[in-house]
Protein backbone atom coordinates (compact mmCIF):
# COMPACT_ATOMS: atom_id res chain seq x y z
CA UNK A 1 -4.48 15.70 15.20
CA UNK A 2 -6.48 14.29 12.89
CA UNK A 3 -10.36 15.94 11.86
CA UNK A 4 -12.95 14.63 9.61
CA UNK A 5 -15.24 17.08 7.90
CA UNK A 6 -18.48 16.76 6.48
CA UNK A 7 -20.43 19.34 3.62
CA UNK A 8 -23.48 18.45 2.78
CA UNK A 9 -25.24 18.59 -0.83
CA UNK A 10 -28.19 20.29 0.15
CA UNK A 11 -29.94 19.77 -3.31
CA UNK A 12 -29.60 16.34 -2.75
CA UNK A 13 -30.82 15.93 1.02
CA UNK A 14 -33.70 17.67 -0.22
CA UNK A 15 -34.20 15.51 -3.31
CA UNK A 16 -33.99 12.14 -0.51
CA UNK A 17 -36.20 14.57 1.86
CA UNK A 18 -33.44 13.65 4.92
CA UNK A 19 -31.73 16.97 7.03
CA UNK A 20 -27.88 16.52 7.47
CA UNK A 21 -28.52 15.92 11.63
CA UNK A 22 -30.18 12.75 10.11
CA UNK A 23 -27.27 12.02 7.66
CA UNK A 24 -24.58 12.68 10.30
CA UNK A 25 -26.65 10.65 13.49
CA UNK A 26 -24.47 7.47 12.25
CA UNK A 27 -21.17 9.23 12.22
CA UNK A 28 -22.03 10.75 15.76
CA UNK A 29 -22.55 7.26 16.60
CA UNK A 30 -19.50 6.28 15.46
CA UNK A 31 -17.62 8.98 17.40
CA UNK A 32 -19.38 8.33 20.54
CA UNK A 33 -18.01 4.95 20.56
CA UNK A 34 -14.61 5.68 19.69
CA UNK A 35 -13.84 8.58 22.19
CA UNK A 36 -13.98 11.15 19.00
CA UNK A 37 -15.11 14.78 19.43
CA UNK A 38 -17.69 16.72 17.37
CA UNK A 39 -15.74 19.88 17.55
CA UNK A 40 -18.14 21.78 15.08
CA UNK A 41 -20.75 21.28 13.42
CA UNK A 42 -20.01 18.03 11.08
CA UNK A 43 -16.27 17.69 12.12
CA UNK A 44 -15.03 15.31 14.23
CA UNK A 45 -11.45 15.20 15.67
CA UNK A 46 -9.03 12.88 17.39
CA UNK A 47 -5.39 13.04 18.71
CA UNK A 48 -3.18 10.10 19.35
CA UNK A 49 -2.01 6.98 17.53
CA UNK A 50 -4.99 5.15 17.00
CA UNK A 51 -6.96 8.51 15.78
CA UNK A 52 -6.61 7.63 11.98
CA UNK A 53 -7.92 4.04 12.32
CA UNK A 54 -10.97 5.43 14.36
CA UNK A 55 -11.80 8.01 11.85
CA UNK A 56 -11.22 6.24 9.27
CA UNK A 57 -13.02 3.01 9.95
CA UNK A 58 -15.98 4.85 9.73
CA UNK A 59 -15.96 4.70 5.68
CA UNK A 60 -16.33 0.78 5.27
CA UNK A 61 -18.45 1.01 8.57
CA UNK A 62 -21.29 3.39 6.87
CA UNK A 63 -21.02 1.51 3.43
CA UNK A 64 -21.34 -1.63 4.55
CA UNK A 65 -25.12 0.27 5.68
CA UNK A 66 -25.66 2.59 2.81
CA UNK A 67 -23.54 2.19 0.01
CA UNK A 68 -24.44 5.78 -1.62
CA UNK A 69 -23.60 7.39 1.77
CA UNK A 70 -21.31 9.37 0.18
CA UNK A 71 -23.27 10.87 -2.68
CA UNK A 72 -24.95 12.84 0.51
CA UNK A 73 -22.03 15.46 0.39
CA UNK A 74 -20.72 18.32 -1.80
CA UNK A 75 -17.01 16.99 0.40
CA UNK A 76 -16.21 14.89 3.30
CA UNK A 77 -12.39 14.72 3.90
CA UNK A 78 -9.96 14.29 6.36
CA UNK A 79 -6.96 16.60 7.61
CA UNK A 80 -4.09 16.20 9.52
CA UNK A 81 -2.32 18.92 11.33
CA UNK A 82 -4.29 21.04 9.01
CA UNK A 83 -3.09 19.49 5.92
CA UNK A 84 -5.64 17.80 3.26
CA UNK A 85 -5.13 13.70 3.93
CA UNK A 86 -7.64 11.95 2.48
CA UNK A 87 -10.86 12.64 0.31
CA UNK A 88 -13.59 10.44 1.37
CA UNK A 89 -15.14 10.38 -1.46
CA UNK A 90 -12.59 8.82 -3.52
CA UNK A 91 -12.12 6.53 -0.75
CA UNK A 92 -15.26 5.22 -0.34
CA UNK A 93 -15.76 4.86 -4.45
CA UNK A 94 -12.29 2.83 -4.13
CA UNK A 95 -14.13 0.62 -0.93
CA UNK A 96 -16.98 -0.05 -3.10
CA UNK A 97 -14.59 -1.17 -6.29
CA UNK A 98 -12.51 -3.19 -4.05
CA UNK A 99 -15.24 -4.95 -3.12
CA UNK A 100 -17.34 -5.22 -6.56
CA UNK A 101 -13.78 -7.11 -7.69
CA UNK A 102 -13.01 -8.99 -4.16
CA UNK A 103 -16.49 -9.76 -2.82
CA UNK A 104 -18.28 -10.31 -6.15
């Protein structure tokens, strides 16, 4: 089982004057389309092979829209069978570098 979590930097979504429902609408987007369940508030989960892809294709996905997306959070992470997996925030500042060196 694989679950994505979202915490929000509430100093900063009121600096940008945005509530997290309006920060997380593209994520629940994201999950409607790829059969992935809001189980609480800001974390979404999915079981079976394909559920790290799904998740996870979410990061170059929101960048590609907003590439400070992730400034928008205190942490946003993903677990597996309860274990830490991957910080989103380091991934999405290693997206963005790949692509500064790759994509000019």
């Amino acid at each position: 089982m694989m679950k994505m979590t979202f915490v929000f930097d509430n100093n900063r979504l009121q600096q940008i004057g945005k509530t997290p429902d309006e920060i997380i609408a593209p994520m629940r987007d994201h999950a409607k389309k790829w059969d992935i369940t809001e189980v609480a508030p800001y974390q979404f989960e999915k079981d079976g092979e394909n559920a790290m892809c799904d998740l996870f294709m979410f990061i170059p996905e929101i960048l590609d829209v907003d590439d400070s997306y992730y400034t928008n959070f205190l942490s946003w992470y993903v677990e597996e069978d309860g274990q830490l997996f991957e910080d989103c925030i380091e991934g999405s500042k290693a997206v963005l570098a790949r692509r500064a060196k790759h994509c000019g």
